[in-house]
Protein backbone atom coordinates (compact mmCIF):
# COMPACT_ATOMS: atom_id res chain seq x y z
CA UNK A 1 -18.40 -14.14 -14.05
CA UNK A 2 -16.30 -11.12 -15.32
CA UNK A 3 -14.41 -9.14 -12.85
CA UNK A 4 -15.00 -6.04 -15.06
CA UNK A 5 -18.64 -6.22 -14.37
CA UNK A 6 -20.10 -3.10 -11.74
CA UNK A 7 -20.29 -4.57 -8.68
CA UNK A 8 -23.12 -4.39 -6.24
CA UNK A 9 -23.21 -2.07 -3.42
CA UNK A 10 -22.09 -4.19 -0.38
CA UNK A 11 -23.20 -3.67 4.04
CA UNK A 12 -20.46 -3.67 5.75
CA UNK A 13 -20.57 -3.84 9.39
CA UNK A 14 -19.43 -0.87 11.51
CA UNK A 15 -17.30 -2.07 13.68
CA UNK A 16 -15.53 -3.89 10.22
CA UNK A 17 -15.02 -0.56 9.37
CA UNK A 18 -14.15 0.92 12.02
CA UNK A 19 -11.23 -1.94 12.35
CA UNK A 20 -10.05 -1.28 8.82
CA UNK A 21 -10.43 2.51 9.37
CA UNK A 22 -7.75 1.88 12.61
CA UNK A 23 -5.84 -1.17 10.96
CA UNK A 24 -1.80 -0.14 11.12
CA UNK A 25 -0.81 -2.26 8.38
CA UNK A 26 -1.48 -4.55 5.89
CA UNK A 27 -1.77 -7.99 8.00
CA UNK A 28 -4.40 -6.32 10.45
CA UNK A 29 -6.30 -5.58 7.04
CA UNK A 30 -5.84 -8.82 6.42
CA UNK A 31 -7.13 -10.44 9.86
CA UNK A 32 -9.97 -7.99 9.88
CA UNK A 33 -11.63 -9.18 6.44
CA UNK A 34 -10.97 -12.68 7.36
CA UNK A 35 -12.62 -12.44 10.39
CA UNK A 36 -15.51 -10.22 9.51
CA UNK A 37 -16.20 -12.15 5.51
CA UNK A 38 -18.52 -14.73 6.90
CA UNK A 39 -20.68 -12.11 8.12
CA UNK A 40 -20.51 -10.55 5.11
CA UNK A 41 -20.86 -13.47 2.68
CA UNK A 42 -22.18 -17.02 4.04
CA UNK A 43 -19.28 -19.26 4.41
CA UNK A 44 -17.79 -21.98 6.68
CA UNK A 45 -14.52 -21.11 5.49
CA UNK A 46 -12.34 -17.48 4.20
CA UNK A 47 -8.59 -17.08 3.73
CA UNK A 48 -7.06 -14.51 1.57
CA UNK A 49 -3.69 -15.56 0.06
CA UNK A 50 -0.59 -13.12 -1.15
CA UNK A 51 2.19 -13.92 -3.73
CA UNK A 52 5.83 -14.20 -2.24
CA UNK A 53 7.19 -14.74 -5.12
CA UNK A 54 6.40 -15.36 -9.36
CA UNK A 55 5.76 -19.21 -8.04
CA UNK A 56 3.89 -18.92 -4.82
CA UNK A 57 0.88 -17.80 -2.94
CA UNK A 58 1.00 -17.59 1.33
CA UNK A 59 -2.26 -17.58 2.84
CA UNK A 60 -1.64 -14.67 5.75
CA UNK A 61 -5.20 -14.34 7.26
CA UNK A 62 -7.51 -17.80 7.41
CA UNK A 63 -11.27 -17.72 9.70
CA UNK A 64 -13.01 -20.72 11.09
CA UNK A 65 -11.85 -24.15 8.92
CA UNK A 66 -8.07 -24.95 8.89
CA UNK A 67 -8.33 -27.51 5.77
CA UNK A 68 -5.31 -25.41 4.92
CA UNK A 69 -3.33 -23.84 7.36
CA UNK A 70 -2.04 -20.44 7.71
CA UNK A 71 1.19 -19.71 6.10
CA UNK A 72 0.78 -22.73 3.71
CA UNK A 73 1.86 -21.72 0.39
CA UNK A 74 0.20 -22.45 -2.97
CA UNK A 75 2.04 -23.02 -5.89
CA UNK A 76 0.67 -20.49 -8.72
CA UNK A 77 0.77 -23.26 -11.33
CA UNK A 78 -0.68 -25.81 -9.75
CA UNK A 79 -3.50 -24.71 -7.21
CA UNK A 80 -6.68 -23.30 -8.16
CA UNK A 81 -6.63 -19.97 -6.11
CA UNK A 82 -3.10 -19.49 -8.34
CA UNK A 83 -5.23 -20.11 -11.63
CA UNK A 84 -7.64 -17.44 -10.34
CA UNK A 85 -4.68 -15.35 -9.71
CA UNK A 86 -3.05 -15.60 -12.82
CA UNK A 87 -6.55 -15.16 -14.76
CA UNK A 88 -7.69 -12.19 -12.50
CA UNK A 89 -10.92 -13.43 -12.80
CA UNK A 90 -13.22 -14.56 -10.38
CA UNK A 91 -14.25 -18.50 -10.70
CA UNK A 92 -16.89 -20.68 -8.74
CA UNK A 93 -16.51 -24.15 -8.08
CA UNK A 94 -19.79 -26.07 -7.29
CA UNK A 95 -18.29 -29.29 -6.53
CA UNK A 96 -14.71 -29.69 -5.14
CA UNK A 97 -14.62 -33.46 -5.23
CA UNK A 98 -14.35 -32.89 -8.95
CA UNK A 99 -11.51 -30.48 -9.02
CA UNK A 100 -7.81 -31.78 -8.64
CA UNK A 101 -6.36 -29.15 -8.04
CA UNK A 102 -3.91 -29.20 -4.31
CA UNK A 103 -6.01 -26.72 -2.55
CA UNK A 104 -9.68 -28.24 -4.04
CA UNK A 105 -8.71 -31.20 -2.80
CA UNK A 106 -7.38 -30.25 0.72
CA UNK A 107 -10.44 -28.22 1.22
CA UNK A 108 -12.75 -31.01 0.17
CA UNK A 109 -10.77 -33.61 2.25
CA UNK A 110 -12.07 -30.89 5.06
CA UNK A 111 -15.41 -31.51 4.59
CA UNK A 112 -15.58 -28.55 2.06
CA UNK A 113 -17.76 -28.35 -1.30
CA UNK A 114 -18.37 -25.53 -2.69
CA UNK A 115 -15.49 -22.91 -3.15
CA UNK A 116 -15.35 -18.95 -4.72
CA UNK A 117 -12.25 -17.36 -5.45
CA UNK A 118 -12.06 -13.69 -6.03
CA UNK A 119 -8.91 -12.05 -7.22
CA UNK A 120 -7.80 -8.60 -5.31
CA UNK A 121 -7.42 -6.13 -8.38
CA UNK A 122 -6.54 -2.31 -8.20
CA UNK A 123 -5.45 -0.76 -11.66
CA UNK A 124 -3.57 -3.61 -13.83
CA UNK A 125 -1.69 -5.10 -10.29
CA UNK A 126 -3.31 -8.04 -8.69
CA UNK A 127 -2.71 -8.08 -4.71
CA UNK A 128 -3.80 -11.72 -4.18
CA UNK A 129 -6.93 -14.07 -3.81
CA UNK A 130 -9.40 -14.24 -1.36
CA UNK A 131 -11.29 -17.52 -0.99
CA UNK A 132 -14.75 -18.54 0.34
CA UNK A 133 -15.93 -21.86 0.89
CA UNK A 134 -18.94 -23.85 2.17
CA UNK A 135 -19.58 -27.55 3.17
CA UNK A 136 -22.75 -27.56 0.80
CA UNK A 137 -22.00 -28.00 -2.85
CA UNK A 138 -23.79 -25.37 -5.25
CA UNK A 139 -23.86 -23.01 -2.81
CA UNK A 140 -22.86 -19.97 -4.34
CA UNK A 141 -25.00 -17.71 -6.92
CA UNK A 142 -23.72 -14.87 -9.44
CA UNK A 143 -24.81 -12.24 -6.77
CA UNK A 144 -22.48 -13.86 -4.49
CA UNK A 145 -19.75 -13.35 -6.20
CA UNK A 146 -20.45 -9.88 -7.52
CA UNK A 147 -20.95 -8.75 -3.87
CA UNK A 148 -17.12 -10.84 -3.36
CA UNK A 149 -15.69 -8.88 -6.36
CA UNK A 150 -16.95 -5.84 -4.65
CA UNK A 151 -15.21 -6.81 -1.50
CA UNK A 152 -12.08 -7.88 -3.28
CA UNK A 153 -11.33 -4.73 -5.34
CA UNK A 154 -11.98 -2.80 -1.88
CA UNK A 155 -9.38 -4.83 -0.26
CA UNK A 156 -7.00 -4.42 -2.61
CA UNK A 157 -7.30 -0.77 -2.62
CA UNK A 158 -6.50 -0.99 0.95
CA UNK A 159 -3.91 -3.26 0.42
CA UNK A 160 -2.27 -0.80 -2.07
CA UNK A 161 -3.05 2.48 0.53
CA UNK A 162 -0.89 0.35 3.39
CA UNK A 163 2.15 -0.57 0.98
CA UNK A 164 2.08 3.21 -0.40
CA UNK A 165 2.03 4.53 3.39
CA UNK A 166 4.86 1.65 4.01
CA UNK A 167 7.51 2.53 1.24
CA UNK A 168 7.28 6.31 2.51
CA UNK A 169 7.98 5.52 5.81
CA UNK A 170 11.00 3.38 4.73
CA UNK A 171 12.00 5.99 2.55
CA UNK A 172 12.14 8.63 5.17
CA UNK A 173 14.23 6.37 7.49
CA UNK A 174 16.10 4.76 5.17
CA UNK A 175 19.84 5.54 3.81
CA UNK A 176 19.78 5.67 0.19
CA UNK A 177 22.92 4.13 0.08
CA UNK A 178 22.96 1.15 2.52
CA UNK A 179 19.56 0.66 2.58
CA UNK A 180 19.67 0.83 6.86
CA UNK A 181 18.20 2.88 9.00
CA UNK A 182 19.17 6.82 8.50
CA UNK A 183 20.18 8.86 11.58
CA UNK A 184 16.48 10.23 12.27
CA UNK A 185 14.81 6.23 12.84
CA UNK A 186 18.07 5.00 14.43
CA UNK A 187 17.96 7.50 17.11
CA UNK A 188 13.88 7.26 17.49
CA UNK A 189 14.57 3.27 17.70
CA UNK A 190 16.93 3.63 19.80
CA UNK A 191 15.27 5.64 22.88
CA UNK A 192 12.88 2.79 23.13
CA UNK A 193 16.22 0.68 24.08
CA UNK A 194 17.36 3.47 27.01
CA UNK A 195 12.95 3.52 28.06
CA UNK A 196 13.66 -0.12 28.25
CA UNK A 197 17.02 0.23 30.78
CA UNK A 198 15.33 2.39 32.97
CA UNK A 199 11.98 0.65 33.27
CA UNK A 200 13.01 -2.76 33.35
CA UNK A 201 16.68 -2.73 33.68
CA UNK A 202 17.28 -4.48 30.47
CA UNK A 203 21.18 -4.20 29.60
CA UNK A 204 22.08 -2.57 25.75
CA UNK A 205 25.12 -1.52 24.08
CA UNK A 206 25.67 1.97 21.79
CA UNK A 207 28.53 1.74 19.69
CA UNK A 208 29.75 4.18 16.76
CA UNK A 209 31.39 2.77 14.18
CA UNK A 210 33.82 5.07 11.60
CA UNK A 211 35.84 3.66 8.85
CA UNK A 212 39.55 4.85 8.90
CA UNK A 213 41.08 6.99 6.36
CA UNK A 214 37.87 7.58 4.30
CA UNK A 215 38.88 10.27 3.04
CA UNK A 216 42.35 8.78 1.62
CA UNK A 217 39.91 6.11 0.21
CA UNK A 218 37.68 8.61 -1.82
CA UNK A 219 40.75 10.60 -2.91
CA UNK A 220 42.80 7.62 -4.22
CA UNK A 221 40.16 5.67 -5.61
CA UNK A 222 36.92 8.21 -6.38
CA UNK A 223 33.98 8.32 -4.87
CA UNK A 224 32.38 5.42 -6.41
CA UNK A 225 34.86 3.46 -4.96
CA UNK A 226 34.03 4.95 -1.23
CA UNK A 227 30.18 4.26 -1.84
CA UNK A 228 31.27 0.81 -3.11
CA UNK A 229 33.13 0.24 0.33
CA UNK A 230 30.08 1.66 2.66
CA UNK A 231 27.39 -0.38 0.84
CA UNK A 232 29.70 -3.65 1.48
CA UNK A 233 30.51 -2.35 5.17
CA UNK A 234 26.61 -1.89 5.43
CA UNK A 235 26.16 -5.03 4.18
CA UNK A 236 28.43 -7.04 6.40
CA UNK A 237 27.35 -5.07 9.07
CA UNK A 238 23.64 -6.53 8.56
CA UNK A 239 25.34 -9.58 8.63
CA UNK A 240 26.33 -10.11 12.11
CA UNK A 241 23.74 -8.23 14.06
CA UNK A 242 20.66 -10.00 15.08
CA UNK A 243 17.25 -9.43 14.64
CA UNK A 244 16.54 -7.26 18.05
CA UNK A 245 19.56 -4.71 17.27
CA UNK A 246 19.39 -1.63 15.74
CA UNK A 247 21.74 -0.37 12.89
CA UNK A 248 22.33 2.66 11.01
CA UNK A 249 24.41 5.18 9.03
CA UNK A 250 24.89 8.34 11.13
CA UNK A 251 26.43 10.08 8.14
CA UNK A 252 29.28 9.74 6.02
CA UNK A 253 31.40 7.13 6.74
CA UNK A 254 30.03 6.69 10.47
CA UNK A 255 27.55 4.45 11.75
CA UNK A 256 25.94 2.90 14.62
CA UNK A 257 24.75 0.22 16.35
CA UNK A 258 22.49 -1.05 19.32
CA UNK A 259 22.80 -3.88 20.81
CA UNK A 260 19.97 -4.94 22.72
CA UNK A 261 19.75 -6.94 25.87
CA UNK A 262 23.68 -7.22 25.58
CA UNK A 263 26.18 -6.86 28.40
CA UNK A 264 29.38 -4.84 27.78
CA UNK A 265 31.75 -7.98 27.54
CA UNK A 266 29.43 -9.57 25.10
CA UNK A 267 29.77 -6.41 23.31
CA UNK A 268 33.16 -5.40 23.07
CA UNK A 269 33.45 -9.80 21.75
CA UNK A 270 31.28 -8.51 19.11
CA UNK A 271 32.69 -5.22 17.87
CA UNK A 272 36.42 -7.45 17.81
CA UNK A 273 34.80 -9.99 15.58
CA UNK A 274 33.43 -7.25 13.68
CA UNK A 275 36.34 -5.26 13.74
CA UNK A 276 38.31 -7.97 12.30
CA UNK A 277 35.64 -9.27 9.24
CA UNK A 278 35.77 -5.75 8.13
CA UNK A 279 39.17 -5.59 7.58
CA UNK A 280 38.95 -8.80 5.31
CA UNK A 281 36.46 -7.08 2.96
CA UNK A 282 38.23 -6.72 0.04
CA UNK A 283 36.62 -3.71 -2.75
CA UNK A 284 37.31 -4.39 -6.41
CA UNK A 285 37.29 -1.06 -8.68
CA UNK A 286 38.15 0.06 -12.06
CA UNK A 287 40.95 -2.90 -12.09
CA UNK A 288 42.08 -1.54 -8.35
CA UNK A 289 41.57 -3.34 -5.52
CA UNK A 290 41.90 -2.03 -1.48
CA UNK A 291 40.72 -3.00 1.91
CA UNK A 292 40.17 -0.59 5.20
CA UNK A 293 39.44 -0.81 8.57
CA UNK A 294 37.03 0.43 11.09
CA UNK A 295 37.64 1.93 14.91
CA UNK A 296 34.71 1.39 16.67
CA UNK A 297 33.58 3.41 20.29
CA UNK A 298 31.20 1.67 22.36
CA UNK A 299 29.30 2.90 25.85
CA UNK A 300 26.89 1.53 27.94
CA UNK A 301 24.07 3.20 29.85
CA UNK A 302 23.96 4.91 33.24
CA UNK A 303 21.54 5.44 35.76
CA UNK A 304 22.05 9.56 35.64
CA UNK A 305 21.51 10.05 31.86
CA UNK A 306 18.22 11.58 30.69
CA UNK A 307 18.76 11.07 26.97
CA UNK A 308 20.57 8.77 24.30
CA UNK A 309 22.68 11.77 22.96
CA UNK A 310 24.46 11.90 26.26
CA UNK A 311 25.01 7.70 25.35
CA UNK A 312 26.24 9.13 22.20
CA UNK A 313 28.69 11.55 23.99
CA UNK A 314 30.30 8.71 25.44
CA UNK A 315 30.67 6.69 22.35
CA UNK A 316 32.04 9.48 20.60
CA UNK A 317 34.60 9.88 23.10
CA UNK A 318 35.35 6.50 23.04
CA UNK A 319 35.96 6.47 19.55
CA UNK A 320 38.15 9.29 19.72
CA UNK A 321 40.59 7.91 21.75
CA UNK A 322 40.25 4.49 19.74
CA UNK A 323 41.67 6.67 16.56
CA UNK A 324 43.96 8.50 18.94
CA UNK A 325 45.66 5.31 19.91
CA UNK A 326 46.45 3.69 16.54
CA UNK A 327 42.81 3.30 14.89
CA UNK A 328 41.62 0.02 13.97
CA UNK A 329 40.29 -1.01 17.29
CA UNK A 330 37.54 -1.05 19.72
CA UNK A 331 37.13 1.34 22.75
CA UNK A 332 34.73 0.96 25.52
CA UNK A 333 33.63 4.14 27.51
CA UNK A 334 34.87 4.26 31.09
């Protein structure tokens, strides 16, 4: 069957739609179709894989049989769900047993016969597959897969809605530069960590983090050369933190850092390691090469403050008399 072909008008259930209507990103989308398809279309199995890359599909949402699992990947090549992907046409197979392709055969193997693939198309860009099977072979009939063609291209546009919706909220709190968090979503973050102290005690660390004599660096060497050492400060900065912490560039050549569920020892062991890999980074420009360092303020949390500027305060102070003293060192709020 042709994918361009008009596609019948399909009943979705309410509450489907009133799950999609509420979903928050793209895997809820995801979950909710897979969950909800075999109402829509008889099957004993659904999944709906994504590319991660030019080679691979990841199936991210899978209801009732677990022939494959979730999070298996498909190679594009090689599987039939990639074929149908790289076609961007919707194919039937009436008989898996006769298929050997590595997902016809897993899915048989499952007890599985009959299998559907519709690709997710909105404009020319393909979001994925989404896959239907059934134990009995020659199950599935041209208005079948016109009403799974239907479903598909409404997925997709969905799918393309969320990642719209998801690069403008990265864009607003992202720093053009350093691709990390801007000032605005560090600081938003960031009060969740100080909700988190005074509800449940849970220990974090603010530090702000200024690289010395920027200013000498932008006049000696240009500004290219400046943006050249904050992107590979950024970068080494993302390095070292872990998953839970927060990081960000305040502005200019200052930035900051939570550390979450971190006592102050723990933290001032981290700024010195950082401290000391930043002055090892070594910027290449226009035949010139410098290095810099960074003095970095850090503060903890009391029980009297209301708000994470007055954290901020303390940092700031901090990092004042860590320039004061010689620069190119850590200070930790009394």
């Amino acid at each position: 069957m042709d994918q361009q072909e008009s596609s019948p008008t399909i009943s979705f259930p309410i509450q489907f739609l009133d799950e999609i209507s509420k979903a928050d990103s793209i895997s809820v989308v995801l979950q909710s179709v897979a969950h909800w398809l075999p109402d829509i279309i008889q099957a004993d199995r659904c999944s709906i894989a994504l590319p991660v890359d030019d080679e691979s599909l990841r199936l991210f949402a899978i209801q009732c049989d677990q022939a494959i699992p979730v999070d298996s990947l498909l190679k594009i090549d090689s599987s039939f769900g990639g074929k149908v992907y790289k076609a961007r046409k919707l194919h039937i197979v009436n008989n898996l047993g006769r298929r050997s392709e590595e997902d016809c055969q897993a899915l048989h193997e499952g007890g599985l016969n009959s299998l559907m693939v519709a690709p997710m198309l909105n404009g020319d860009k393909c979001y994925g597959v989404i896959n239907i099977a059934y134990k009995q072979a020659n199950f599935y009939s041209d208005h079948d897969a016109m009403e799974l063609v239907g479903l598909a291209d409404w997925v997709a546009s969905n799918i393309r809605i969320h990642k719209q919706v998801d690069a403008e909220r990265k864009l607003a709190s992202t720093d053009s530069l350093t691709n990390i968090m801007n000032r605005r979503a560090f600081l938003m973050a960031s009060e969740a960590s100080l909700c988190n102290y005074k509800r449940h005690q849970q220990d974090f660390v603010f530090a702000i983090l200024d690289i010395d004599h920027f200013k000498l660096v932008n006049d000696r060497y240009g500004h290219q050369a400046g943006d050249a050492a904050l992107v590979a400060f950024s970068k080494k900065l993302k390095s070292m933190v872990r998953g839970g912490d927060f990081i960000a560039r305040l502005g200019g050549e200052e930035f900051g850092i939570t550390l979450n569920h971190m006592k102050s020892e723990d933290a001032v062991a981290w700024a010195d390691r950082f401290r000391e890999a930043v002055s090892n980074i070594e910027i290449e420009h226009e035949d010139q090469k410098f290095r810099f360092t960074v003095s970095i303020g850090m503060s903890m949390p009391t029980a009297d403050e209301q708000t994470f500027d007055d954290i901020i305060n303390r940092a700031d102070k901090a990092l004042y008399k860590a320039k004061n003293a010689g620069r190119n060192r850590v200070q930790l709020a009394s």
